[in-house]
Protein backbone atom coordinates (compact mmCIF):
# COMPACT_ATOMS: atom_id res chain seq x y z
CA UNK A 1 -90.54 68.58 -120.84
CA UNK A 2 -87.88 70.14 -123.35
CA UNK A 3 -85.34 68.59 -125.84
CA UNK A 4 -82.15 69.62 -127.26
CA UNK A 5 -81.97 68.18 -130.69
CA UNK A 6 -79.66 68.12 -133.96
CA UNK A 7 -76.30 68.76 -131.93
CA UNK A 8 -77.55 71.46 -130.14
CA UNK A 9 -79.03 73.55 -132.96
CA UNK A 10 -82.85 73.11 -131.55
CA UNK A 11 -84.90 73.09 -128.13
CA UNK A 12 -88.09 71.91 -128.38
CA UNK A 13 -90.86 71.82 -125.60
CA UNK A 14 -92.84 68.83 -125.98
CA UNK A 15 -97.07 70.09 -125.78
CA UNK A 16 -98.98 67.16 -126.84
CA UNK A 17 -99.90 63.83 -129.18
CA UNK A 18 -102.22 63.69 -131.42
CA UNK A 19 -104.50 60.85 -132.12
CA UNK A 20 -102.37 59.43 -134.65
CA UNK A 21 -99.79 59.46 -132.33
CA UNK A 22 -98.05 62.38 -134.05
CA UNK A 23 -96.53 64.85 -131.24
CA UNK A 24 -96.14 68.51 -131.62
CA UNK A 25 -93.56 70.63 -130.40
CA UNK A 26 -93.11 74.24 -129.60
CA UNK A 27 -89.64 75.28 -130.53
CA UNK A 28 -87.82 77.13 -127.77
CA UNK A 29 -84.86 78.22 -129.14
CA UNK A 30 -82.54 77.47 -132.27
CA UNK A 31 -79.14 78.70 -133.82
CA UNK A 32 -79.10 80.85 -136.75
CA UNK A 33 -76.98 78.33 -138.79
CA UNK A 34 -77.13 77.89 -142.47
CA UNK A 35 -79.94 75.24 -143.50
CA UNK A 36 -77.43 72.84 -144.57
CA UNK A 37 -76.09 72.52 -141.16
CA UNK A 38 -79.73 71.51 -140.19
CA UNK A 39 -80.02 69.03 -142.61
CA UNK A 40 -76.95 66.85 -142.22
CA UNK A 41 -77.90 66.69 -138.56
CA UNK A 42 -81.13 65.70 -139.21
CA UNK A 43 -79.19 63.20 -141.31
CA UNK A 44 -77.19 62.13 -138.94
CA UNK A 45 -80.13 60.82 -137.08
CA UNK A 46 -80.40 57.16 -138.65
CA UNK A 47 -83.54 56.04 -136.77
CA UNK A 48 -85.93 58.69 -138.50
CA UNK A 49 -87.73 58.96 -141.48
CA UNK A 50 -89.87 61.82 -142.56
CA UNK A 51 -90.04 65.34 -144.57
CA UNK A 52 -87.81 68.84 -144.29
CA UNK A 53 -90.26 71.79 -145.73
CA UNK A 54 -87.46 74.37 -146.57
CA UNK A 55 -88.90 77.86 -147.76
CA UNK A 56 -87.10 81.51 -147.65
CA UNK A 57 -89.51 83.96 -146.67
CA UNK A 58 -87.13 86.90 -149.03
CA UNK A 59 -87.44 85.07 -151.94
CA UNK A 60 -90.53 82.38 -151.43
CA UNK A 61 -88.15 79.34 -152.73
CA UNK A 62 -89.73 76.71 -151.18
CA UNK A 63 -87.94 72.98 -151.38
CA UNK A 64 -89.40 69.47 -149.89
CA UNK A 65 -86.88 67.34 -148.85
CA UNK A 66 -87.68 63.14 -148.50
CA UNK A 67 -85.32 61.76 -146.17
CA UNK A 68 -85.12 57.90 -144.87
CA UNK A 69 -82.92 56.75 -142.37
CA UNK A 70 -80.14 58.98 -143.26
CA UNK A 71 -80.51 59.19 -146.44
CA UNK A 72 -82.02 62.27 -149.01
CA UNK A 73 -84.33 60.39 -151.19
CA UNK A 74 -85.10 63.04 -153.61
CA UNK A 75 -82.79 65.73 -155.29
CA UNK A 76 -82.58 69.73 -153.25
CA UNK A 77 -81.56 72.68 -154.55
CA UNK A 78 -77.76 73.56 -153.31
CA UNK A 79 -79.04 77.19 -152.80
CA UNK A 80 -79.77 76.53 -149.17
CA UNK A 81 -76.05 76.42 -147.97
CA UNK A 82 -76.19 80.33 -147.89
CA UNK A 83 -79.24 81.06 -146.13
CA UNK A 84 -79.68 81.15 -142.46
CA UNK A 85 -82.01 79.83 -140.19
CA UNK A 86 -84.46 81.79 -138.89
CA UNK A 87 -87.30 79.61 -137.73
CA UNK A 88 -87.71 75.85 -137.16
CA UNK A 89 -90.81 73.76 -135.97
CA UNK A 90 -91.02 70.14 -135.50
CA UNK A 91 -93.37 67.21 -135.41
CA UNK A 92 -92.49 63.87 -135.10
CA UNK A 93 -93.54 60.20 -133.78
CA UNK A 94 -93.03 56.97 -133.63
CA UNK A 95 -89.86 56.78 -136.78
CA UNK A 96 -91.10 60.19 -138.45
CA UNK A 97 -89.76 63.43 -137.90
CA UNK A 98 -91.33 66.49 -140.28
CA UNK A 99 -89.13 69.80 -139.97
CA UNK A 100 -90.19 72.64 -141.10
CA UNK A 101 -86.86 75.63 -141.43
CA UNK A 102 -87.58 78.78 -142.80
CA UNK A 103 -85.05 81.25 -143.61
CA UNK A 104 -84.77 84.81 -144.47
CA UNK A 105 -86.18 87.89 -142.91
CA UNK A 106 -89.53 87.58 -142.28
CA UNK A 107 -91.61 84.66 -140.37
């Protein structure tokens, strides 16, 4: 079974859950979009809670973004509205959804 998620951005094949009801996804296919595109669309989904692991593979910046219902909890770096996407993996269950974007040249 596959999903298109965040607008478009992300298609995600689901593979399996986990014990604690976690399930894992393999991602498909994605846009190369800036990482703040990702975020506000993760954003836009109210119904979520969870964690976006942000880290450039160029430069090893590395940012963990809390996010609640629509809402950043914690303070990010504005650095990320330059870099583009180049891989994204996802996780999520019942309320929680953990992204993981990387960006840069190598994965």
């Amino acid at each position: 079974m596959t999903y298109n998620m965040l607008n478009g951005l992300v298609e995600l094949e689901y593979l399996n859950t986990g014990g604690d009801e976690i399930s894992h996804y393999k991602t498909i296919g994605f846009k190369p979009e800036p990482a703040t595109t990702y975020i506000k669309y993760i954003l836009d989904n109210t119904s979520e809670w969870g964690y976006i692991y942000l880290f450039d593979w160029d430069t090893a910046q590395s940012d963990v973004i809390e996010y609640r219902y629509g809402t950043i909890v914690n303070e990010i770096n504005n650095s990320w509205s330059n870099k583009i996407v180049s891989k994204v993996q996802y996780d999520g269950g019942w309320s929680r959804g953990d992204w993981r974007i990387g960006t840069g040249g190598r994965q």
